[in-house]
Protein backbone atom coordinates (compact mmCIF):
# COMPACT_ATOMS: atom_id res chain seq x y z
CA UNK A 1 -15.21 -12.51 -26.83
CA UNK A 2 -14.11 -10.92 -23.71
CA UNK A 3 -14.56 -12.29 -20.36
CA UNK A 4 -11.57 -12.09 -18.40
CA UNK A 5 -11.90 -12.15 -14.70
CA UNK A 6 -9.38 -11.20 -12.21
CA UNK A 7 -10.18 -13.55 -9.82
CA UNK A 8 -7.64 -13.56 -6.79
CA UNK A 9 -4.96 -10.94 -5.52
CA UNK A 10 -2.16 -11.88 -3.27
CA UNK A 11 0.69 -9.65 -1.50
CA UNK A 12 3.79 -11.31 0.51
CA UNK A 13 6.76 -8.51 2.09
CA UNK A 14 10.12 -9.10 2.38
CA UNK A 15 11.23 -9.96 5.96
CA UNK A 16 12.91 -6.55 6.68
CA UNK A 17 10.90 -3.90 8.16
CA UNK A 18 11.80 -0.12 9.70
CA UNK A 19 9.60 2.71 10.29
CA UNK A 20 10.64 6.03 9.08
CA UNK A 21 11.68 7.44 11.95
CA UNK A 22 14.47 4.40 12.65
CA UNK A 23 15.07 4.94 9.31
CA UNK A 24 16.21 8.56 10.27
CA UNK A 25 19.32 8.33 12.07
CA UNK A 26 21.20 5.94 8.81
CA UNK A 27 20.44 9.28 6.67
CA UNK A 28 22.11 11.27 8.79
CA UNK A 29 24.66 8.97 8.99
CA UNK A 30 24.95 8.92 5.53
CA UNK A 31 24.72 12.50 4.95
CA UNK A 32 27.44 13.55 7.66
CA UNK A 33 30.02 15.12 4.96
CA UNK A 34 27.49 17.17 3.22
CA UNK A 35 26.23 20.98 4.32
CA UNK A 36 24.14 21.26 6.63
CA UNK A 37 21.10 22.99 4.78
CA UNK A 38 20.97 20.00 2.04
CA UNK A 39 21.17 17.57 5.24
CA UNK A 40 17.88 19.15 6.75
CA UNK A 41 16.50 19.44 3.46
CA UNK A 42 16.84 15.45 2.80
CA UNK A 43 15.72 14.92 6.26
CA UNK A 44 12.47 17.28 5.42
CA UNK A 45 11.86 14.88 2.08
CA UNK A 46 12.06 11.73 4.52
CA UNK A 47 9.48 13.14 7.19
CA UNK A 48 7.22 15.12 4.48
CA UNK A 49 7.11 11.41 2.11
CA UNK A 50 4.26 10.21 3.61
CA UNK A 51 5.53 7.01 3.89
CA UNK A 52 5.54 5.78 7.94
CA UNK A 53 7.02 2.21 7.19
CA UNK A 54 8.58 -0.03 4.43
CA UNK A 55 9.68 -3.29 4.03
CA UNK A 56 13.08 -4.47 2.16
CA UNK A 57 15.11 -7.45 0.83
CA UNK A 58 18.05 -6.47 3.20
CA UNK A 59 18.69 -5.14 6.77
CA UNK A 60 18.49 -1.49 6.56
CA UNK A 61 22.75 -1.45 8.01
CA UNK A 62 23.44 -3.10 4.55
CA UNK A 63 21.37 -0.75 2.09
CA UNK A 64 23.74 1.94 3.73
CA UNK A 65 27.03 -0.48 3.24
CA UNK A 66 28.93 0.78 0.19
CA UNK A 67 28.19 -2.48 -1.66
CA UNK A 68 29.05 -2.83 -5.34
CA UNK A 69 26.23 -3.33 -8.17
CA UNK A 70 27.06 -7.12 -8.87
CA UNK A 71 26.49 -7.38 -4.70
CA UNK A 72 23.55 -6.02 -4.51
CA UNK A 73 21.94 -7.38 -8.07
CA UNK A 74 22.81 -11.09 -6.40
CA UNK A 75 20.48 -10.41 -2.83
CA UNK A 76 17.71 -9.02 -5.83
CA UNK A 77 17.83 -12.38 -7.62
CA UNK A 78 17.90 -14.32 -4.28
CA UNK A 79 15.16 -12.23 -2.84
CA UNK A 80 13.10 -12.07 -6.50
CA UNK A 81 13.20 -15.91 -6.82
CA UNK A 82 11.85 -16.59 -3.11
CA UNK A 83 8.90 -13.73 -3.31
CA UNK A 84 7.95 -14.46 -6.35
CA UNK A 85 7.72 -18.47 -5.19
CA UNK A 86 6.02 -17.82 -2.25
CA UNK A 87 3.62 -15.07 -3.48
CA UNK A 88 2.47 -17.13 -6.70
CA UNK A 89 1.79 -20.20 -4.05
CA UNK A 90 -0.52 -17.96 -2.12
CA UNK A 91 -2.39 -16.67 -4.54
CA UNK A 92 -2.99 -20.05 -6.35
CA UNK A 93 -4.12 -21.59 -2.70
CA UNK A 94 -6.25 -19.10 -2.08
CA UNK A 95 -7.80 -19.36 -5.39
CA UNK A 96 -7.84 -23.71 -5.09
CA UNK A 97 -5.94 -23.85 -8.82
CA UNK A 98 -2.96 -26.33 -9.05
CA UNK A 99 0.03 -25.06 -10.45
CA UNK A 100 0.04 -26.92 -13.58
CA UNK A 101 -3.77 -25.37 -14.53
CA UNK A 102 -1.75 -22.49 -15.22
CA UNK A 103 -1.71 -21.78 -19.05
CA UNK A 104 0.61 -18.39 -18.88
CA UNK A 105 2.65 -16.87 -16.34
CA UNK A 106 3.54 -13.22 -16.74
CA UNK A 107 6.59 -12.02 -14.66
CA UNK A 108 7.24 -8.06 -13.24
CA UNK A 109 10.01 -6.43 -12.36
CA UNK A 110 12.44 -3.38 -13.14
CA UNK A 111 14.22 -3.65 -10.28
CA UNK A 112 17.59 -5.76 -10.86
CA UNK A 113 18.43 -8.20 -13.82
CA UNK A 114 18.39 -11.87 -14.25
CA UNK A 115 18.66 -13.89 -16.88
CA UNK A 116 16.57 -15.82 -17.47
CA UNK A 117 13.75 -14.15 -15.91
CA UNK A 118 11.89 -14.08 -13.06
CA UNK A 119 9.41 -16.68 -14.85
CA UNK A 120 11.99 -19.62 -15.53
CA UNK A 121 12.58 -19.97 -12.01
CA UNK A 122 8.98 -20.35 -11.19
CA UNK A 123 8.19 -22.99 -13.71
CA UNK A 124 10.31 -25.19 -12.03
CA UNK A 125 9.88 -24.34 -8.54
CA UNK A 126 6.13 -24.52 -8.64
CA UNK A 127 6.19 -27.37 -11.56
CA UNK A 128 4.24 -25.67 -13.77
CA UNK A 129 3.62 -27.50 -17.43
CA UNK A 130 6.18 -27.66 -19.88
CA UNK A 131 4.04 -25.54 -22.04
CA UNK A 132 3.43 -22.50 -20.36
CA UNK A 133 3.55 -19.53 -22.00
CA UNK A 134 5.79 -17.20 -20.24
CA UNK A 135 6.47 -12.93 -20.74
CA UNK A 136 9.18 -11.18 -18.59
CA UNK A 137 7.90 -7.71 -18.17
CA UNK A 138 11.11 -5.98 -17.09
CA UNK A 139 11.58 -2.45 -18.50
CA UNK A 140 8.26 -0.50 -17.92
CA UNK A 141 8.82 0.52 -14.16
CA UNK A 142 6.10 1.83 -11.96
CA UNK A 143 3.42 1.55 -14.56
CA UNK A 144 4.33 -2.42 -15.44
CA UNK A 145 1.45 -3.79 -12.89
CA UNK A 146 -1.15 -2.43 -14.86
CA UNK A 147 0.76 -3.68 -17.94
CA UNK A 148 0.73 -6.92 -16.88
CA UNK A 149 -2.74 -6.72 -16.55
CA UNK A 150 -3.23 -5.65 -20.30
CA UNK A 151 -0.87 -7.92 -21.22
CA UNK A 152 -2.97 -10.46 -19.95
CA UNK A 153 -6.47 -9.44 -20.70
CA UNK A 154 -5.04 -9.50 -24.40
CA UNK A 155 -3.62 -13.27 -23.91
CA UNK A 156 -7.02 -14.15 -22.25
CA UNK A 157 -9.64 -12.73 -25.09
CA UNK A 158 -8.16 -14.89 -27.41
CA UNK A 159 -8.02 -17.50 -25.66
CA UNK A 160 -11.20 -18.86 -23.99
CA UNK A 161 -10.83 -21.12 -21.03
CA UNK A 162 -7.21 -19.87 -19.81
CA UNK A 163 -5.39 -18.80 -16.67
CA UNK A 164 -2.67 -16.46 -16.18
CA UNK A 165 -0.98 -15.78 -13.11
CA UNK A 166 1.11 -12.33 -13.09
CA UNK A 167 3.61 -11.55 -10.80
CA UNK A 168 5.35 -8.80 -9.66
CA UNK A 169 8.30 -8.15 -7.54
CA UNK A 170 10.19 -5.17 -7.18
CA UNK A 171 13.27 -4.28 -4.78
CA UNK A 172 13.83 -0.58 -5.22
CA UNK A 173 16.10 -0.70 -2.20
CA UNK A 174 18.60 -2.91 -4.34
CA UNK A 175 18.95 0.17 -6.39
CA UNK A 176 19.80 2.76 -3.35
CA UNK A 177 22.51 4.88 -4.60
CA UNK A 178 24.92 5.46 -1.91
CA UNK A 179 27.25 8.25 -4.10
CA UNK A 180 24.64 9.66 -5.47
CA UNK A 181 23.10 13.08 -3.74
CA UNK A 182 21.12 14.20 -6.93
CA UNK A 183 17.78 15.07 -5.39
CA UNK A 184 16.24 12.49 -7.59
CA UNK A 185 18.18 9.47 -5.51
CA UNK A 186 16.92 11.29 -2.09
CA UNK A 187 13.19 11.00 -3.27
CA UNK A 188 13.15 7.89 -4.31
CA UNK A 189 15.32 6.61 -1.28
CA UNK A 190 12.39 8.30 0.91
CA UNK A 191 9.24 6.92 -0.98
CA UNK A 192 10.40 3.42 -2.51
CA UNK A 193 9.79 -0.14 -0.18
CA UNK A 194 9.74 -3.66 -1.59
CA UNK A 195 6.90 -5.83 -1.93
CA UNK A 196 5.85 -8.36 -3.80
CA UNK A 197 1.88 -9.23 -5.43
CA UNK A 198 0.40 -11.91 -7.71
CA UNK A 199 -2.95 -11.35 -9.83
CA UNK A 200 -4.93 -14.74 -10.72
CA UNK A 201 -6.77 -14.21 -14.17
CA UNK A 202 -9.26 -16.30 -16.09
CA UNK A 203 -11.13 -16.70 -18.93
CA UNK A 204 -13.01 -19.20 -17.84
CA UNK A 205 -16.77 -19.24 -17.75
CA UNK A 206 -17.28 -20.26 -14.31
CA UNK A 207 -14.41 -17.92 -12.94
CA UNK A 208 -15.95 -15.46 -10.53
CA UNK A 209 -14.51 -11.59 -9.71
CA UNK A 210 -14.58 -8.33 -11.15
CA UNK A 211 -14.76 -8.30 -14.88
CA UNK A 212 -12.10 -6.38 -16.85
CA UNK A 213 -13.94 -4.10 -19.45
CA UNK A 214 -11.44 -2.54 -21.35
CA UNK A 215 -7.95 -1.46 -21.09
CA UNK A 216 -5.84 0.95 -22.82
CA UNK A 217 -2.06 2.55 -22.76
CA UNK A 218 -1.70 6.45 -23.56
CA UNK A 219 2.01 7.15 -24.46
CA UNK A 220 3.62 11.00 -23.96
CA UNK A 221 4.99 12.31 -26.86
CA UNK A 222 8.96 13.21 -26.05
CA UNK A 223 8.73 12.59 -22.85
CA UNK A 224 11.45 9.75 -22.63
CA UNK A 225 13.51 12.09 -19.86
CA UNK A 226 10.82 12.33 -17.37
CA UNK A 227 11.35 8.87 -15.50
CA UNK A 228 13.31 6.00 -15.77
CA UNK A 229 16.87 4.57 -14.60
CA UNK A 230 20.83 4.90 -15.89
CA UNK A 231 22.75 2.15 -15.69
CA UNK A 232 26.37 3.06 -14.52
CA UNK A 233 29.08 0.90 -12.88
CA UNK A 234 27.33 1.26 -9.40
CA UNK A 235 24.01 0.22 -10.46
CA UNK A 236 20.45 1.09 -11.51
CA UNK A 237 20.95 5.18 -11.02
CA UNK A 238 17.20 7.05 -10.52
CA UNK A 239 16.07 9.62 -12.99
CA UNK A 240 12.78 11.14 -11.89
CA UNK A 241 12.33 15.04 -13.14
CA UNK A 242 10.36 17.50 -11.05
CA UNK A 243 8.12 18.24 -13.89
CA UNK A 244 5.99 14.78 -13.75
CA UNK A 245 3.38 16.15 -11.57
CA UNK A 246 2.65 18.85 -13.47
CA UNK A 247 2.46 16.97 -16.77
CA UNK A 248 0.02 14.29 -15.46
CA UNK A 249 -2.28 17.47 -14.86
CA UNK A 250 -1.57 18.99 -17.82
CA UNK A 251 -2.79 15.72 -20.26
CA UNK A 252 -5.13 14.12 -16.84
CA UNK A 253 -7.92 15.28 -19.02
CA UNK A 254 -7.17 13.16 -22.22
CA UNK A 255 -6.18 10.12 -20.42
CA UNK A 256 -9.25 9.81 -17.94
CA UNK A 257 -12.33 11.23 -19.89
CA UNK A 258 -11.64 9.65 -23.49
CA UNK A 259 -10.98 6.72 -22.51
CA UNK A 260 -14.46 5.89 -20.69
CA UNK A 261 -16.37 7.00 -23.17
CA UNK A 262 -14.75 4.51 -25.57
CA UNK A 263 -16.10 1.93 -22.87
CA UNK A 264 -19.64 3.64 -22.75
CA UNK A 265 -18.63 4.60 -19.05
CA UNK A 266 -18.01 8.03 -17.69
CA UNK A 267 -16.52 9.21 -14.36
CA UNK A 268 -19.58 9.94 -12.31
CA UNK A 269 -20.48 5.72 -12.86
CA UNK A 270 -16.92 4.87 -11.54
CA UNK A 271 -17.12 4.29 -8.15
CA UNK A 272 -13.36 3.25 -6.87
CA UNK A 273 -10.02 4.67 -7.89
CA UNK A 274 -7.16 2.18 -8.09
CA UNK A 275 -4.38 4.38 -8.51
CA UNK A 276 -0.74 3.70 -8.31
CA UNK A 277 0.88 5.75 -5.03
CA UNK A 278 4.06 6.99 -7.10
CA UNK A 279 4.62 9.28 -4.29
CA UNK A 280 3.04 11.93 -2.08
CA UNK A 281 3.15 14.74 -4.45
CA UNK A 282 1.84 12.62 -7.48
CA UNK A 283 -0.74 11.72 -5.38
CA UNK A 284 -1.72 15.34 -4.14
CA UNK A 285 -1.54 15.72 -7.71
CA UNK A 286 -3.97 13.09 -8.80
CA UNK A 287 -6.60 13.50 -5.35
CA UNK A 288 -6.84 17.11 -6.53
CA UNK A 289 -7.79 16.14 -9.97
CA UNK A 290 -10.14 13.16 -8.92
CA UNK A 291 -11.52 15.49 -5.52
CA UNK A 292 -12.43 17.84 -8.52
CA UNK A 293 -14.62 15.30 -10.03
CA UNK A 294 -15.98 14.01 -6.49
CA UNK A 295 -13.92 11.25 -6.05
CA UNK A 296 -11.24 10.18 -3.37
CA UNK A 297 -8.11 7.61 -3.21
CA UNK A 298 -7.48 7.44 0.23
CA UNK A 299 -6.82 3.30 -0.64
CA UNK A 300 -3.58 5.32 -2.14
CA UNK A 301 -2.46 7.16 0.40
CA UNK A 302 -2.87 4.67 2.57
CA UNK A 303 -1.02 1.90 0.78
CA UNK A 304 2.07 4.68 0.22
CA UNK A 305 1.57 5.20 3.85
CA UNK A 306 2.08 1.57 5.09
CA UNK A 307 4.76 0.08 2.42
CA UNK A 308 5.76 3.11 0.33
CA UNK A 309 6.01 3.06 -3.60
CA UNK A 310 7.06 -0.76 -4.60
CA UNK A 311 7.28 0.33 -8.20
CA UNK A 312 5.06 -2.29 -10.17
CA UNK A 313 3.45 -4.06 -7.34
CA UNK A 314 1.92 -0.85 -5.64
CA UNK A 315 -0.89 -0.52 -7.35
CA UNK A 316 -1.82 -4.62 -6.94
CA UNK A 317 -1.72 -3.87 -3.38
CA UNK A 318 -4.76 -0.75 -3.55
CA UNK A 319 -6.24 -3.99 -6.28
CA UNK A 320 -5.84 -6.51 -3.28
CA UNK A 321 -7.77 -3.73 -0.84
CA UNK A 322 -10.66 -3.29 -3.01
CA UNK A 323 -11.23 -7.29 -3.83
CA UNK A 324 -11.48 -8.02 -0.19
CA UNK A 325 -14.26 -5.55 -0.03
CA UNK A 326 -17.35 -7.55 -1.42
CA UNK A 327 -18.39 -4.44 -3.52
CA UNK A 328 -21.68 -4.63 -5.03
CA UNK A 329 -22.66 -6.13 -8.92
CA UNK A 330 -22.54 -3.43 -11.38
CA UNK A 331 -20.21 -1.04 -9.32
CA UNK A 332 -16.58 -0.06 -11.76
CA UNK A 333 -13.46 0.20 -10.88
CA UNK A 334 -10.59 2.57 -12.27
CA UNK A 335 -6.86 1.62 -12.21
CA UNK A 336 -4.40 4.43 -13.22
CA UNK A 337 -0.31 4.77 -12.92
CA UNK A 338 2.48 5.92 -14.33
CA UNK A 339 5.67 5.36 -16.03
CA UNK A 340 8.88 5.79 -17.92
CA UNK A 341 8.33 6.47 -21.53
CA UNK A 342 6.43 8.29 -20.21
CA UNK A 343 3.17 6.99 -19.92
CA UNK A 344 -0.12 6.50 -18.28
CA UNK A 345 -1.96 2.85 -18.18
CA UNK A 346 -5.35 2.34 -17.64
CA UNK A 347 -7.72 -0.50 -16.72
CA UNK A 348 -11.47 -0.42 -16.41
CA UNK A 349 -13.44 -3.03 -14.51
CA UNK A 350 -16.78 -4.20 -13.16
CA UNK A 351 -18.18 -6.36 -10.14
């Protein structure tokens, strides 16, 4: 029996915030031993990101500060532990549930490690019960909000009567590389912020919000290399190939259209987009695919716009836009992003 309900979403940013432009003059900093065409290139990919502001778990002076892995991995699990405290509270006051209603708390992040997870920590700081059922979701990057969600609509169709908080916090700025001038650390350095979100689930009869009608993964054959990180002695290193735009068009086809049908819904009776902003040319990529089919995500570009790409959380925070909407009964909901593995994630839902 399905009849899970996504019933609150909740943001909370890190207390660090620059605008692009102030952001500027630390890249050129940075940059100052390198040729001058590459400088103006980078400089080009921070102005063309379409990302005006973004927040972060550290003064922008110290991202810039030569600081070792173990350094920067300790602010992460400092930051991780206080977001994730303070976003979970907000959600569960603005929904009215107590902590220990919670039956299963789902935890997000790719960002930095800790162990134990993200999760532990919250148990005791928020006294859940002793027998919550916990999952760390830690190595699924950009795509992992929407797995959490699957994650938990599977938990909750089993299991009448349950709530499930997930929450997801992500501090790509922990991973700047500060040695590192592949072009794949200057893109991410211009599109990624931090955030933090929380997602308030139920199964419960009485819960009230937009019903989640199906959900589904859709997994690229040998296409491991496209997105992900290496791990080497000065941290979580970036690997994000050119070519990802160009395959989401190539299989955008097989992951959209299919995959209503098999829920007896079709694009032309989805009414809002919910798509992950990975960064401004996956989303030209995506709005040219969707404007195709009649259909806009300016909710994306607007939430790259204002916080950048917070890896997992991004797409909870174009979720938290549309829930504070009061869309009309019957009206569905898409939400779409992307990952390493590579893969695409998708949710369906209806008011």
């Amino acid at each position: 029996m399905n009849n899970t309900k996504i019933v609150k979403v909740a943001k909370v940013l890190p207390e660090y915030c620059r605008d692009t432009k102030e952001i500027l003059p630390f890249v050129e900093l940075w940059l100052q031993g390198q040729e001058e065409r590459f400088k103006r290139k980078v400089i080009k990919i921070f102005e063309g990101a379409a990302v005006d502001k973004r927040y972060g778990i550290m003064p922008i002076e110290e991202v810039f500060l030569a600081t070792s892995f173990e350094e920067k991995n300790t602010i992460y699990v400092r930051e991780t532990k206080k977001l994730g405290a303070e976003v979970l509270r907000k959600a569960l006051s603005d929904a009215h549930w107590k902590p220990e209603t919670l039956d299963y708390i789902i935890t997000v992040s790719c960002t930095g490690i800790m162990i134990p997870s993200l999760d532990a920590y919250l148990i005791n700081a928020l006294g859940l019960k002793q027998d919550v059922v916990r999952l760390p979701v830690t190595e699924m990057g950009c795509a992992a909000g929407i797995s959490g969600l699957i994650y938990a609509h599977n938990f909750l169709k089993s299991n009448p009567d349950k709530r499930i908080a997930l929450v997801a916090v992500e501090s790509p700025t922990a991973t700047f590389q500060l040695n590192d001038y592949s072009m794949a650390n200057m893109v991410s350095a211009a599109i990624f912020g931090d955030g933090a979100a929380c997602v308030l689930l139920s199964s419960e009869e009485e819960a009230f919000g937009p019903k989640i009608i199906g959900e589904e993964m859709y997994h690229f054959k040998d296409a491991t290399h496209l997105m992900g990180f290496d791990l080497t002695n000065h941290g979580l290193k970036m690997i994000l190939d050119p070519l990802v735009p160009e395959t989401i068009t190539e299989h955008f086809p097989m992951i959209v259209h299919p995959f209503l049908e098999k829920h007896g819904s079709g694009i032309d009776k989805v009414d809002h987009l919910i798509f992950h902003p990975g960064g401004r040319k996956i989303v030209q990529t995506v709005e040219e695919l969707f404007g195709k089919l009649g259909k806009n995500i300016d909710d994306t570009r607007e939430v790259l716009r204002l916080y950048g790409n917070m890896s997992s959380a991004t797409v909870l925070y174009v979720l938290e836009r549309f829930m504070e909407r009061g869309i009309p009964e019957g009206e569905q909901g898409l939400l779409l992003s992307f990952g390493p593995g590579f893969s695409a994630q998708r949710v369906l839902i209806e008011w």
